[in-house]
N, C-alpha and C. Protein backbone atom coordinates (compact mmCIF):
# COMPACT_ATOMS: atom_id res chain seq x y z
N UNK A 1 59.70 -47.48 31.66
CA UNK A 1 60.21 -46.79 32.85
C UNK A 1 60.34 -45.30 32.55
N UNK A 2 60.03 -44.33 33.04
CA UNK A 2 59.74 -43.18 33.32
C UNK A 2 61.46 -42.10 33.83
N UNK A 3 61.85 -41.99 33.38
CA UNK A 3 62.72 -41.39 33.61
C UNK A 3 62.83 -39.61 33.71
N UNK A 4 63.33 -38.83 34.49
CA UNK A 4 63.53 -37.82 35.13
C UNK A 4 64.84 -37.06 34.56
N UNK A 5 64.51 -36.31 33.69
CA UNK A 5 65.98 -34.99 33.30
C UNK A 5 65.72 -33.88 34.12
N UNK A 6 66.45 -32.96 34.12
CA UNK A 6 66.85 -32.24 34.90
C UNK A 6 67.17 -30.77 33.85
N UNK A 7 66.45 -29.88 33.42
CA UNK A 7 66.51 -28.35 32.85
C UNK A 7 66.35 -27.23 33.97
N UNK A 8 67.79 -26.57 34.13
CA UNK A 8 68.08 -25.87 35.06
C UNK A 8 68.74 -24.66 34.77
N UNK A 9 68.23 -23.36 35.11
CA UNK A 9 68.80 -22.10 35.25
C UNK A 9 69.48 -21.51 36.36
N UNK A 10 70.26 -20.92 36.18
CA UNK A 10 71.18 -20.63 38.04
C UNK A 10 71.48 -19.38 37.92
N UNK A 11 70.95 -18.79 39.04
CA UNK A 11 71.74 -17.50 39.21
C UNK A 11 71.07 -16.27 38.28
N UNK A 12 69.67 -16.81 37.69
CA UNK A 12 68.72 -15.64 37.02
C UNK A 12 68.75 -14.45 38.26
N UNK A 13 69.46 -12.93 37.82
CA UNK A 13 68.65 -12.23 38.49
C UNK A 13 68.19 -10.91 38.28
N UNK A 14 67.26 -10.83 38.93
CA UNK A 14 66.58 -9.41 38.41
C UNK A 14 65.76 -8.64 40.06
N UNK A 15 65.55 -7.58 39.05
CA UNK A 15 65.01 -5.94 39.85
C UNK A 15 63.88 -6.24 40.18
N UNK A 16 62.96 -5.90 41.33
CA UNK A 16 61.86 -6.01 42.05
C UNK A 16 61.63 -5.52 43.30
N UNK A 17 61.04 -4.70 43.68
CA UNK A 17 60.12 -4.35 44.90
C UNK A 17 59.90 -5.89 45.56
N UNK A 18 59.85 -5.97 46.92
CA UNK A 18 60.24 -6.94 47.94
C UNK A 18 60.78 -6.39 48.86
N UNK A 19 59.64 -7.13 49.77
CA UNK A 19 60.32 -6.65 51.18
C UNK A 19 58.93 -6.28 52.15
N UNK A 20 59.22 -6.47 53.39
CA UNK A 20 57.90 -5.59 54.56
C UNK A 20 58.15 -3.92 54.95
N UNK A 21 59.73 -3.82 55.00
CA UNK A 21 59.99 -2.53 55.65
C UNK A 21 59.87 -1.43 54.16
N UNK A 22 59.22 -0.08 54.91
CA UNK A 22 58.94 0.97 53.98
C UNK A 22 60.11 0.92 52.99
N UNK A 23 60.97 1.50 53.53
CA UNK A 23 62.82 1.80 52.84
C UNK A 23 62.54 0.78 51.73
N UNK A 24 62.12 -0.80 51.86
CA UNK A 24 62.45 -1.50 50.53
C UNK A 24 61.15 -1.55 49.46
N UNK A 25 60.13 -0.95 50.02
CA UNK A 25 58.70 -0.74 49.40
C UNK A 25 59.03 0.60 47.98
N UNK A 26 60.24 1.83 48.59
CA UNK A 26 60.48 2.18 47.64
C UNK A 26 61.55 2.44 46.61
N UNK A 27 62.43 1.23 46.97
CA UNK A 27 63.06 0.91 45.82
C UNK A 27 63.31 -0.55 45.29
N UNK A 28 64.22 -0.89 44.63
CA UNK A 28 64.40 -2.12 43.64
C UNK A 28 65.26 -3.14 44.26
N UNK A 29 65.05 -3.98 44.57
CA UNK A 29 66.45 -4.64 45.10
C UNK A 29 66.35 -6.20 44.06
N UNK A 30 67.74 -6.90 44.63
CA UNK A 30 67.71 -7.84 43.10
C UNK A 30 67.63 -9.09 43.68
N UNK A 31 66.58 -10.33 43.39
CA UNK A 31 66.51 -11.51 43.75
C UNK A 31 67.04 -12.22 42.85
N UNK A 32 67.30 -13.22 43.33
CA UNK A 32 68.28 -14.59 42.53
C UNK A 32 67.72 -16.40 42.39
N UNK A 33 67.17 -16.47 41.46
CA UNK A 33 66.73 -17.51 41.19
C UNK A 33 67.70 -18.84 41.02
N UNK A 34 67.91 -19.87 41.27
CA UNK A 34 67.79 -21.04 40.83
C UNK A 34 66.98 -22.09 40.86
N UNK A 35 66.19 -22.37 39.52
CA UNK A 35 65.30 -23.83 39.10
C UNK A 35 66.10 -24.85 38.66
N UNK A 36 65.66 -26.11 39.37
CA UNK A 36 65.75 -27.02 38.62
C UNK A 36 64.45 -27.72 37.79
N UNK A 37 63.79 -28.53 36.68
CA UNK A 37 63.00 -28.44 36.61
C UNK A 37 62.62 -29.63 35.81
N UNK A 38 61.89 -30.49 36.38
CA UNK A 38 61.65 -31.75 35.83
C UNK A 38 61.32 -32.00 34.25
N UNK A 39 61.79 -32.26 33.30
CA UNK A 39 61.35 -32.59 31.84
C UNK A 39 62.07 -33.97 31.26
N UNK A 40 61.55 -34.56 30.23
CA UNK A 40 62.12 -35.45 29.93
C UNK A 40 62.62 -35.14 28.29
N UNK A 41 63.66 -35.24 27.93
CA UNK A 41 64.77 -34.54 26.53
C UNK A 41 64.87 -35.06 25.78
N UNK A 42 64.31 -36.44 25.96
CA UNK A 42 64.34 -37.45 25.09
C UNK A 42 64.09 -37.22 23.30
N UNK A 43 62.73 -36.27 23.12
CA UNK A 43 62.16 -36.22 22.18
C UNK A 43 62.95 -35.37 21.52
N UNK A 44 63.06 -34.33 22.70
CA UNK A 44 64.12 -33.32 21.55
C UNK A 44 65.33 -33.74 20.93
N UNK A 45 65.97 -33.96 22.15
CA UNK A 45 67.29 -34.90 21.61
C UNK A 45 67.00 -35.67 20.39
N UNK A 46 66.37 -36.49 20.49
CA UNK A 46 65.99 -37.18 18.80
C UNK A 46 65.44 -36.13 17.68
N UNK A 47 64.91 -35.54 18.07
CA UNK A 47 64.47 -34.84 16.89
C UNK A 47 65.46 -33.67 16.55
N UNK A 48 66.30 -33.01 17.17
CA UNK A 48 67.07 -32.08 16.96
C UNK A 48 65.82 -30.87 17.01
N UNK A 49 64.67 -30.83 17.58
CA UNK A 49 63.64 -29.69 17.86
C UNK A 49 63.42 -29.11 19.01
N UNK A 50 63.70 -27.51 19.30
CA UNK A 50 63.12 -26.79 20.21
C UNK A 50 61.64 -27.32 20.64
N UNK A 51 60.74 -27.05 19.61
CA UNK A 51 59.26 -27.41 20.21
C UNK A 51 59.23 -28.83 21.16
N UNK A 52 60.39 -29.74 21.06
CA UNK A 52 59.87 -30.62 21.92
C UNK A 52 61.01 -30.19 23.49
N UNK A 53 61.60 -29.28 23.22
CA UNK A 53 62.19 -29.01 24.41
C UNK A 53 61.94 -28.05 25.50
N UNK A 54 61.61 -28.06 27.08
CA UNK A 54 61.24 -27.24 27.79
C UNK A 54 62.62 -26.12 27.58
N UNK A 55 62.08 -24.95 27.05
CA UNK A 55 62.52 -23.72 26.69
C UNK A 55 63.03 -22.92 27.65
N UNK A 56 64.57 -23.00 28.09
CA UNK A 56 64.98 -22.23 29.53
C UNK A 56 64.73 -20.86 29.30
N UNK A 57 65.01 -20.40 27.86
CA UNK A 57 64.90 -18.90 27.79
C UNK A 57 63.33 -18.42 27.93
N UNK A 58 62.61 -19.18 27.10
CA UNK A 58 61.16 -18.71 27.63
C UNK A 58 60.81 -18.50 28.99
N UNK A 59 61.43 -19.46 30.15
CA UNK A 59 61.18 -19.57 31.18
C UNK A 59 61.73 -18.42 31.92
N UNK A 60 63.04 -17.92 31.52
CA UNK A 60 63.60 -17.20 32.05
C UNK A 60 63.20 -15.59 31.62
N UNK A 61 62.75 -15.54 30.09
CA UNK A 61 61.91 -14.44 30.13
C UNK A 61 60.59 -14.03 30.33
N UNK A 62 59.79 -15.73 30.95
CA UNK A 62 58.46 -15.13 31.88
C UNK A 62 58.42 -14.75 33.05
N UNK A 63 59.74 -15.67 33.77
CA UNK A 63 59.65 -14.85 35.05
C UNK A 63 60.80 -13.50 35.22
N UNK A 64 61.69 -13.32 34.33
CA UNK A 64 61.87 -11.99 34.52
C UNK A 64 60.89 -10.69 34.42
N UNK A 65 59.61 -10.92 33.66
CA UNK A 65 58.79 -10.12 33.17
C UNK A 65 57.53 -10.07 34.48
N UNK A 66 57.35 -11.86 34.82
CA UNK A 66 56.64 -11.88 36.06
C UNK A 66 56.94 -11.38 37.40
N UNK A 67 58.36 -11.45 38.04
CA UNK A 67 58.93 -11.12 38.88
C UNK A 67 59.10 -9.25 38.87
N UNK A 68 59.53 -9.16 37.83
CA UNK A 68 60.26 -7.18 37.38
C UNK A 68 58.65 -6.38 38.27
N UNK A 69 57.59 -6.81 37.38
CA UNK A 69 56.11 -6.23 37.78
C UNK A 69 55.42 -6.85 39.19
N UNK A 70 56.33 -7.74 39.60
CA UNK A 70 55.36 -7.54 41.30
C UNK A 70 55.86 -7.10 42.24
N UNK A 71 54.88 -6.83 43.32
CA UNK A 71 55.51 -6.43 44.45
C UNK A 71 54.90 -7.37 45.62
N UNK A 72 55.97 -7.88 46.30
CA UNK A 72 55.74 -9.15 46.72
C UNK A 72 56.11 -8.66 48.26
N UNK A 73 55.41 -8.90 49.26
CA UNK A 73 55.86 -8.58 50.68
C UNK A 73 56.97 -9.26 51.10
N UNK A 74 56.69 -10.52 50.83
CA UNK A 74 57.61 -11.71 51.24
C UNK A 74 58.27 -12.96 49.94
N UNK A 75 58.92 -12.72 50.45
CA UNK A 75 60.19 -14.22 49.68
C UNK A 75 59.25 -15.26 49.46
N UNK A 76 58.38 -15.58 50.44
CA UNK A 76 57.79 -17.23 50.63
C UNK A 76 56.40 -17.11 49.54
N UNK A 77 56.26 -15.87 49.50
CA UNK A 77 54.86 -15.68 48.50
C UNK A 77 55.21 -15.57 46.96
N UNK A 78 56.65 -14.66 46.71
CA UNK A 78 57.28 -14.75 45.64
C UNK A 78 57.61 -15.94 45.14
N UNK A 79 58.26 -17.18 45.98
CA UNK A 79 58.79 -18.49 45.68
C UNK A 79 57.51 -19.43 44.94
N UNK A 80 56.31 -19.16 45.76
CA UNK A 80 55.07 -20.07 45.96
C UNK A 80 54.59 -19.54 44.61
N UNK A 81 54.52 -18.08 44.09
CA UNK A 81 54.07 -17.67 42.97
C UNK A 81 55.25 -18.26 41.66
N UNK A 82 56.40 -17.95 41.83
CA UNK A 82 57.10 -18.72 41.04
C UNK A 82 57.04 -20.40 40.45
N UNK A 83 57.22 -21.24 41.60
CA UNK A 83 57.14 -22.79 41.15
C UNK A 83 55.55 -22.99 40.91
N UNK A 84 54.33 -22.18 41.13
CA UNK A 84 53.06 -22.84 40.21
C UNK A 84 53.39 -22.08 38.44
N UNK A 85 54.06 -20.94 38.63
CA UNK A 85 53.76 -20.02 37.15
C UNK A 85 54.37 -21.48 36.32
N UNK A 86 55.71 -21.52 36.69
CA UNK A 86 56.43 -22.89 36.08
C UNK A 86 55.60 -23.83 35.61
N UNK A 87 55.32 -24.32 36.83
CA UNK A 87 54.66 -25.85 36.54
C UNK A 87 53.45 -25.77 35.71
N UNK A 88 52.26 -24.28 35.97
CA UNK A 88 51.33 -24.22 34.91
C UNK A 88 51.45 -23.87 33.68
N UNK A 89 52.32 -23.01 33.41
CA UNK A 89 52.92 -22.23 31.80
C UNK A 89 53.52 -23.07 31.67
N UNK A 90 54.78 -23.82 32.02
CA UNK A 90 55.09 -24.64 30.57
C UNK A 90 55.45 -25.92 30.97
N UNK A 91 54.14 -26.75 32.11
CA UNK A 91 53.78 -27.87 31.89
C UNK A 91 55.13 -29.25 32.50
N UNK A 92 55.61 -28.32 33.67
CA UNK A 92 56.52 -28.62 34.78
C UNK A 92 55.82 -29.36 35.36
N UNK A 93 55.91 -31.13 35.80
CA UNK A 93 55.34 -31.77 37.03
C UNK A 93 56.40 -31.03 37.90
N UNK A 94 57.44 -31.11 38.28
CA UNK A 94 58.33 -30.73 39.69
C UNK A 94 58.99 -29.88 39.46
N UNK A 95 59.40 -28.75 40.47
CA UNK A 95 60.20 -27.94 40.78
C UNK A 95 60.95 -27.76 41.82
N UNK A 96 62.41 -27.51 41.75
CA UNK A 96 63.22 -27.03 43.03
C UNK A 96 63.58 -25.66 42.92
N UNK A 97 63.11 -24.96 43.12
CA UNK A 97 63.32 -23.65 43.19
C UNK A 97 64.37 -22.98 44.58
N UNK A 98 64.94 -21.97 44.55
CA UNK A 98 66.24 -21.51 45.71
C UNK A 98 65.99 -20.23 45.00
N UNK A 99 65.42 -19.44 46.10
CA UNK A 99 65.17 -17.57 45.87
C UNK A 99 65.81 -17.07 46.98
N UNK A 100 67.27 -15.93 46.58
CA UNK A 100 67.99 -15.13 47.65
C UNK A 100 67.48 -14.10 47.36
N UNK A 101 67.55 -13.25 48.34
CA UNK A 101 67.89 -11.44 48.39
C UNK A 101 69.82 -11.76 48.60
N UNK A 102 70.30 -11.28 47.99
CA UNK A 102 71.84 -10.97 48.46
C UNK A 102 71.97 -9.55 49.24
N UNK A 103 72.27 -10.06 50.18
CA UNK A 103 72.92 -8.50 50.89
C UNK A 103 71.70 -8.23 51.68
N UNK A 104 70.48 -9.00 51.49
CA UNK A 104 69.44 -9.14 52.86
C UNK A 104 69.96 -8.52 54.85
N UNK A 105 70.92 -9.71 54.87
CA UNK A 105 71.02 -9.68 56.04
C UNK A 105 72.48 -9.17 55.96
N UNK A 106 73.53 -8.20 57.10
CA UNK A 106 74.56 -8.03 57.16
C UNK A 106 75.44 -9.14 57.50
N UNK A 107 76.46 -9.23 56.92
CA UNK A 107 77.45 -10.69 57.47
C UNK A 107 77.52 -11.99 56.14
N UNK A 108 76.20 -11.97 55.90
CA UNK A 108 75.46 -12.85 55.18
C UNK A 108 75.79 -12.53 53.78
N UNK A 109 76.15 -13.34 52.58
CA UNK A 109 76.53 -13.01 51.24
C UNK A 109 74.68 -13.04 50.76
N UNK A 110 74.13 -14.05 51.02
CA UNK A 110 72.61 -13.68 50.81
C UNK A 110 72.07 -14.69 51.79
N UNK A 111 70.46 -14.22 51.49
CA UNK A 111 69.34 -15.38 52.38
C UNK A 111 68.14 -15.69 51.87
N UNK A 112 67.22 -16.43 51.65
CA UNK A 112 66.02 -16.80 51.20
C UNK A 112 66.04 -18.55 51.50
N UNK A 113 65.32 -19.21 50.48
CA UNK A 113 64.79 -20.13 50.76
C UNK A 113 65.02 -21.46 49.57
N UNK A 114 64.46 -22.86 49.62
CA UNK A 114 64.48 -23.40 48.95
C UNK A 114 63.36 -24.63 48.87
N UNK A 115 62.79 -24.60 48.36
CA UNK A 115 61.24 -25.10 47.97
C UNK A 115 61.15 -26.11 46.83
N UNK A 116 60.65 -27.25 47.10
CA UNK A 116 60.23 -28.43 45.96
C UNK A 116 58.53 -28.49 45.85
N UNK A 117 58.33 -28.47 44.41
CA UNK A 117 56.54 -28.41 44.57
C UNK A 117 56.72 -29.16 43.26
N UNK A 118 55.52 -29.87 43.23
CA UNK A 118 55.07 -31.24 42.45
C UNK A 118 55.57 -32.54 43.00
N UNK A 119 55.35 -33.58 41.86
CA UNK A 119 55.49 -34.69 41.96
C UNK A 119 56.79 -34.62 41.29
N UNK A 120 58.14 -35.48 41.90
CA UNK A 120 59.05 -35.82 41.00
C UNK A 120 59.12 -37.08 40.53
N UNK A 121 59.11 -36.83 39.40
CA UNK A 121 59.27 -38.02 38.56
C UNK A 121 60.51 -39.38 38.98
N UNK A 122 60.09 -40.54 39.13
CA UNK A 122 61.29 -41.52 39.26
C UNK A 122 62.30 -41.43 38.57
């Protein structure tokens, strides 16, 4: 039986260009990640080894490095570029990904979206 763990980062955030209107084309504003991200821990756990464990910090310093350098019009293209980088670099079947702008909209503490891509595991 196939079982499903759960390796999750919350609240990654970082500097990036985003946005349609000019005003945010020239400066930085800060998006906010949370992944959850399908792996199974099993191996590591037994072995007491990184190499068999999906690596949050790696993850978190490819897409800070991926995210910092683009400029993304929209949230939905940023999100869509995010959960494949995952799933192809370090071999993610599923992702739940949740990308805010905070301070997007007035009233609003933040706004964006929340997106599942792959197969989740039983």
């Amino acid at each position: 039986m196939s079982t499903m763990d759960i390796v999750y980062i919350r609240e990654l955030q970082i500097e990036t260009i985003i946005g349609i209107y000019d005003w945010e084309r020239e400066i930085k504003q800060i998006v906010s990640l949370d992944l959850e991200m399908a792996a199974d821990i099993r191996k590591a756990a037994e072995t007491d080894d990184i190499q068999y464990a999906l690596n949050y910090k790696a993850v978190s310093k490819r897409l800070i490095q991926f995210i910092a350098e683009s400029e993304f019009l929209l949230v939905e293209t940023m999100a869509e570029k995010v959960a494949a980088l995952v799933m192809s670099e370090f071999n993610v079947p599923w992702v739940k990904l949740r990308l805010s702008k905070p301070g997007a909209v007035r009233g609003a503490r933040d706004v964006g979206m929340l997106i599942e891509r792959g197969e989740k595991p039983k």
